[in-house]
C-alpha atoms as a PDB file:
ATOM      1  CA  UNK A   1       0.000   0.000   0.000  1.00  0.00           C
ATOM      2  CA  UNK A   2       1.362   3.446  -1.006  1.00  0.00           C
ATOM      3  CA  UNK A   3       1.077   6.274   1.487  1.00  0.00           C
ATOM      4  CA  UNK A   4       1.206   9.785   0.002  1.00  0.00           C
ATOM      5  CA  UNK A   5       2.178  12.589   1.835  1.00  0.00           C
ATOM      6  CA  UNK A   6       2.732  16.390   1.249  1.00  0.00           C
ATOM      7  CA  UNK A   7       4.026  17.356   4.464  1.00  0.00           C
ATOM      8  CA  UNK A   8       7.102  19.466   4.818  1.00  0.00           C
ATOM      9  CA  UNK A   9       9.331  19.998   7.576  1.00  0.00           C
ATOM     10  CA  UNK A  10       8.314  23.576   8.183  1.00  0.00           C
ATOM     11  CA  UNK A  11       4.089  21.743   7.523  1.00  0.00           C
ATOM     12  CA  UNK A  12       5.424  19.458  10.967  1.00  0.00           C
ATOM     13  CA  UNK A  13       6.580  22.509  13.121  1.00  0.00           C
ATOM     14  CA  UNK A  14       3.373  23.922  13.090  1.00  0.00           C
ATOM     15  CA  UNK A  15       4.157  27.803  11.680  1.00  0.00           C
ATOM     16  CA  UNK A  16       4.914  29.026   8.728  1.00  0.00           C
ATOM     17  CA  UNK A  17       8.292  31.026   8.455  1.00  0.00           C
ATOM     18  CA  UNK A  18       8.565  34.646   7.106  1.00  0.00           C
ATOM     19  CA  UNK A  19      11.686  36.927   6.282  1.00  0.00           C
ATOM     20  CA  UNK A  20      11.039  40.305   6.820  1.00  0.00           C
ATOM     21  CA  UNK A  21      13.412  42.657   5.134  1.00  0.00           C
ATOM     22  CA  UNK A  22      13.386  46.470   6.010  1.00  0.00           C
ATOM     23  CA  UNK A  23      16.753  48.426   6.901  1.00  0.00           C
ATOM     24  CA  UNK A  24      13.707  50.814   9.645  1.00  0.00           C
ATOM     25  CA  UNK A  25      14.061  49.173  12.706  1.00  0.00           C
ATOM     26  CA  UNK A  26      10.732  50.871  14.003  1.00  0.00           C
ATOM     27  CA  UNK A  27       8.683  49.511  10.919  1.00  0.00           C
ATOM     28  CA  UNK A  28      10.694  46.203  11.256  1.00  0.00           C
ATOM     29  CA  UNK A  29       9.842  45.669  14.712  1.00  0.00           C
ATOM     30  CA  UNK A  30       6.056  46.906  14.384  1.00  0.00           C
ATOM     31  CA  UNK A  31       5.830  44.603  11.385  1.00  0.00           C
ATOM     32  CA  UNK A  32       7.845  41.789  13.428  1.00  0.00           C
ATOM     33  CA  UNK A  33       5.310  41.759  16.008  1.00  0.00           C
ATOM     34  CA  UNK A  34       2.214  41.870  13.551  1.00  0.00           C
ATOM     35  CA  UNK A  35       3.339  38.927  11.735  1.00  0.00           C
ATOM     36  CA  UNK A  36       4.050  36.731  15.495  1.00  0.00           C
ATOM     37  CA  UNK A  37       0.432  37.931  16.461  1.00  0.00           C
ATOM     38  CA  UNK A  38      -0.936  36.797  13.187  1.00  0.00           C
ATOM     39  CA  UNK A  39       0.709  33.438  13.775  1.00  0.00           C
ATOM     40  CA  UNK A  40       3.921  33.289  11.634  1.00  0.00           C
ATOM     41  CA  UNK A  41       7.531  32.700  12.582  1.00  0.00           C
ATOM     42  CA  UNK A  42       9.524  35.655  11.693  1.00  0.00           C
ATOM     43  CA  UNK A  43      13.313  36.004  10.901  1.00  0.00           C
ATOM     44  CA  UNK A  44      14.165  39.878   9.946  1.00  0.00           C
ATOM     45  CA  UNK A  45      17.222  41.308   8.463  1.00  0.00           C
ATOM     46  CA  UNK A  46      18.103  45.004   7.827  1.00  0.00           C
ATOM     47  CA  UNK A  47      19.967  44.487   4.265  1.00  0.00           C
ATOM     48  CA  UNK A  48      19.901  42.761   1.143  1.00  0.00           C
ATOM     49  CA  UNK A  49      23.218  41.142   2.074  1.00  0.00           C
ATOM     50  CA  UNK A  50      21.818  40.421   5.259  1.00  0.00           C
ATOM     51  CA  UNK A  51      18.632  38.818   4.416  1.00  0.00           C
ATOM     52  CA  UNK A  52      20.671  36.744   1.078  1.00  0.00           C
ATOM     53  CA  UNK A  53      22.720  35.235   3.654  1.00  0.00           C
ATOM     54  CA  UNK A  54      19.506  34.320   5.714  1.00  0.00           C
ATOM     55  CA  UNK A  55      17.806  32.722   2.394  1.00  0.00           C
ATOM     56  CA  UNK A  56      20.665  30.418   1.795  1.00  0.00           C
ATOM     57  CA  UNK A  57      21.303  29.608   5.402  1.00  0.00           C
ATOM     58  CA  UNK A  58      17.188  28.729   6.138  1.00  0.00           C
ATOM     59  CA  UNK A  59      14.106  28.073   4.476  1.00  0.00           C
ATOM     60  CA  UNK A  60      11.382  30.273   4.394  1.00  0.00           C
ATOM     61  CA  UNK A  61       7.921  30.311   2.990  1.00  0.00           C
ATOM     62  CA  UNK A  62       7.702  33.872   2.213  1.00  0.00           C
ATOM     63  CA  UNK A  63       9.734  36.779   1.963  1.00  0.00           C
ATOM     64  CA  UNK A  64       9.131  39.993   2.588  1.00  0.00           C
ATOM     65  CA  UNK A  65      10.917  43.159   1.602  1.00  0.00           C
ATOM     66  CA  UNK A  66      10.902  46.951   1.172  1.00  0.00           C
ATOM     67  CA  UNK A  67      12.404  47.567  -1.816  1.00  0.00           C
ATOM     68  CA  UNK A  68      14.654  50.444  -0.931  1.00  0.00           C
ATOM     69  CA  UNK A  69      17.272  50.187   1.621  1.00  0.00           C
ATOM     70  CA  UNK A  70      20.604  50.111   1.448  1.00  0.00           C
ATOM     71  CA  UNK A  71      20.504  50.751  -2.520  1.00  0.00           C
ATOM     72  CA  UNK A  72      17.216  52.500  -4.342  1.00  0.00           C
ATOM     73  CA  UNK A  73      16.558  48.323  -5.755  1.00  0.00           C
ATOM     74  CA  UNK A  74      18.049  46.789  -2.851  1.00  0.00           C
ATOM     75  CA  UNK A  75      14.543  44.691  -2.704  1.00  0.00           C
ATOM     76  CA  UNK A  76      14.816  43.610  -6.654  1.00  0.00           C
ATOM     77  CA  UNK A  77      18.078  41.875  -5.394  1.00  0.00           C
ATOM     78  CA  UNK A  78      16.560  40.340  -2.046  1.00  0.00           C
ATOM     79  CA  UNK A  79      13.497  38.968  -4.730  1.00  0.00           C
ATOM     80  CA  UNK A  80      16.150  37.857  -7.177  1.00  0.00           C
ATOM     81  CA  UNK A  81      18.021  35.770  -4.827  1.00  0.00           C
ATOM     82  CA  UNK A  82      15.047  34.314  -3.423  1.00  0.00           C
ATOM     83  CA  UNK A  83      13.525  33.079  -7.048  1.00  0.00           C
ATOM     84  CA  UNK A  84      16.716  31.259  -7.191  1.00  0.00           C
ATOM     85  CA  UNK A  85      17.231  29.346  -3.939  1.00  0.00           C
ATOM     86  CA  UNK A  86      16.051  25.990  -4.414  1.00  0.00           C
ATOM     87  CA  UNK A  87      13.254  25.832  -2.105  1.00  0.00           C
ATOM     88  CA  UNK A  88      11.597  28.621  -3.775  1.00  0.00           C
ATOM     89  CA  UNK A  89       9.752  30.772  -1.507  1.00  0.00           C
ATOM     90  CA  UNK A  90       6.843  33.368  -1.942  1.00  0.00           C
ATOM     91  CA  UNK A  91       7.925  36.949  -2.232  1.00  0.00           C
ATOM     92  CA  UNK A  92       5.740  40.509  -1.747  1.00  0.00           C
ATOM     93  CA  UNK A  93       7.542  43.661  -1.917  1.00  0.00           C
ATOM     94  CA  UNK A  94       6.415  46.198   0.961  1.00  0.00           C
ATOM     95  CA  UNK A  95       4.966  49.040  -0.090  1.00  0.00           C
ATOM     96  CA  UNK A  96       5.561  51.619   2.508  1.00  0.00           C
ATOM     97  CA  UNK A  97       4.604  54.845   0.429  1.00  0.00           C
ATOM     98  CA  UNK A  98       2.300  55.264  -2.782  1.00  0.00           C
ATOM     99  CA  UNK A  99       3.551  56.198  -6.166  1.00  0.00           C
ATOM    100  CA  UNK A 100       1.381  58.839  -8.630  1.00  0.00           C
ATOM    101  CA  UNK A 101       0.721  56.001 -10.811  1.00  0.00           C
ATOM    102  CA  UNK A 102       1.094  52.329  -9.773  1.00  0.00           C
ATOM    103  CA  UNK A 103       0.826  51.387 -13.021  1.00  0.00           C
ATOM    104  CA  UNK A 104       3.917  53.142 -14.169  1.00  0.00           C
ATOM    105  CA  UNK A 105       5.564  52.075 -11.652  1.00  0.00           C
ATOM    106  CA  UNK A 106       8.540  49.092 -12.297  1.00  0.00           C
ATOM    107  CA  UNK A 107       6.846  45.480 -13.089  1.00  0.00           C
ATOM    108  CA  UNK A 108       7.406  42.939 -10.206  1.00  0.00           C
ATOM    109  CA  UNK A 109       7.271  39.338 -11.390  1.00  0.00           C
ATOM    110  CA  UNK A 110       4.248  37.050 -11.540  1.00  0.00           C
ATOM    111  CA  UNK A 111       5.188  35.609  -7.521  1.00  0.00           C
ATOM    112  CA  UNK A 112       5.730  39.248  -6.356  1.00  0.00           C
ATOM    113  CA  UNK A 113       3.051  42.091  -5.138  1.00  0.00           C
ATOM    114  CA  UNK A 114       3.153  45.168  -3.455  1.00  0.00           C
ATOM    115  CA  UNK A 115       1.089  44.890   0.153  1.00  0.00           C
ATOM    116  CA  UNK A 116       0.777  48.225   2.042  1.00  0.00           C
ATOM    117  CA  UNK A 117       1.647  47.545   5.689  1.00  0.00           C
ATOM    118  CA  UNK A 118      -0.325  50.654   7.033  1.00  0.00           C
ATOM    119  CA  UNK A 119      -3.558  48.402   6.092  1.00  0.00           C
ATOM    120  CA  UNK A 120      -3.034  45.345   8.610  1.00  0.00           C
ATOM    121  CA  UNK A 121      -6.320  43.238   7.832  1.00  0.00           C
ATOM    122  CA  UNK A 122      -5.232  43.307   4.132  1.00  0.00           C
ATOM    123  CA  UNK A 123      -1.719  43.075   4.808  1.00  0.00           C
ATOM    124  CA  UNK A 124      -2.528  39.757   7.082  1.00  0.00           C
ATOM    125  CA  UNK A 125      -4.810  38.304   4.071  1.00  0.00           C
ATOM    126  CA  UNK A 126      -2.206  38.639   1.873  1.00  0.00           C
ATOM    127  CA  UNK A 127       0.569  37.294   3.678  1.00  0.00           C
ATOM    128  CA  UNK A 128      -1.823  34.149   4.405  1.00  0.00           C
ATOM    129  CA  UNK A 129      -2.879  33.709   0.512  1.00  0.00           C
ATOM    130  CA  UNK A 130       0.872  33.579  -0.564  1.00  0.00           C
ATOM    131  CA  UNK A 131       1.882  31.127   2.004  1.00  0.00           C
ATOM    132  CA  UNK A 132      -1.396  29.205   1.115  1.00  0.00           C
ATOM    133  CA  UNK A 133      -0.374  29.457  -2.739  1.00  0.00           C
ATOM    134  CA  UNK A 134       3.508  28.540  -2.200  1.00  0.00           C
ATOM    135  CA  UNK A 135       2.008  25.685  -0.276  1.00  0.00           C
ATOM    136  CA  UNK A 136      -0.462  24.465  -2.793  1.00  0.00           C
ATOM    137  CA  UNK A 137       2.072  24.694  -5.196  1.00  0.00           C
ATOM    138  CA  UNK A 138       4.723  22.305  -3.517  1.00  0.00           C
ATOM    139  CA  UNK A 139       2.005  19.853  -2.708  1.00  0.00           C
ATOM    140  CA  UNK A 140       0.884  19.441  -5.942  1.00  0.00           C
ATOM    141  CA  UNK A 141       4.738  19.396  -6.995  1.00  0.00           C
ATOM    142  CA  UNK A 142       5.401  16.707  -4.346  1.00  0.00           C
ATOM    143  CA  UNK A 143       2.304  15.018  -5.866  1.00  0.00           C
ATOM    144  CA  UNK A 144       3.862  14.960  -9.247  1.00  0.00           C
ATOM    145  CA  UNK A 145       7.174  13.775  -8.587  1.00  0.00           C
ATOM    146  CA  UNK A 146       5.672  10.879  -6.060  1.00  0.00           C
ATOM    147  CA  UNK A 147       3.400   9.412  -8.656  1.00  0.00           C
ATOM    148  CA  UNK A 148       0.176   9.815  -6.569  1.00  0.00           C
END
């Protein structure tokens, strides 16, 4: 009898992991402690070296970035990197002002969005719908390669 399973070792300890990158340690921490409440593990760095290093040394679910810091695309690099790293996990920009025109504005790829912190509900929902989509998607992966 074959068993199939789509469990993951982050699935078994219970809460899904975040990386929160922002070089403001007030909107860091407030963020930090938004994500905790809301149930997530969080990991933060204050770089896009910083948080690189933190993507190859762990695994993560999501990431989550501002896009300027250190550098005006400091973020682009942070989403880069984490496209690339083998486990693959979901990735928002932060959006922590608005532009004139959003639709001017730089395209993100397909796995990336902006989310608004200032808005907590929505920033919540959408923090739970990519981890719920990067989750779907490796289950149905694991699915594939398994044969089930």
């Amino acid at each position: 009898m074959t068993v199939c399973t789509t469990e993951t070792p982050s699935a078994a300890e219970g809460l899904a992991r975040i990386l929160l990158v922002n070089d403001d340690p007030a909107s860091r921490l407030a963020l930090q402690a938004v994500l905790r409440a809301g149930g997530y593990a969080v990991d933060s760095a204050a770089s896009a070296a910083e948080a690189i290093a933190k993507l190859d040394e762990g695994e993560y679910e999501l990431v989550l970035t501002d896009l300027r810091m250190e550098t005006p695309e400091a973020g682009y690099r942070v989403l880069a990197h984490a496209r690339i790293v083998e486990y693959r996990p979901a990735a928002a920009l932060l959006q922590a002002f608005r532009e004139d025109s959003p639709a001017e504005a730089d395209p993100i790829a397909d796995e990336s969005l902006l989310i608004a912190p200032e808005n907590l509900p929505e920033l919540l929902a959408k923090v739970a719908d990519l981890v719920a989509a990067r989750a779907t998607r490796r289950a149905a992966r694991a699915l594939r390669q398994s044969g089930c």
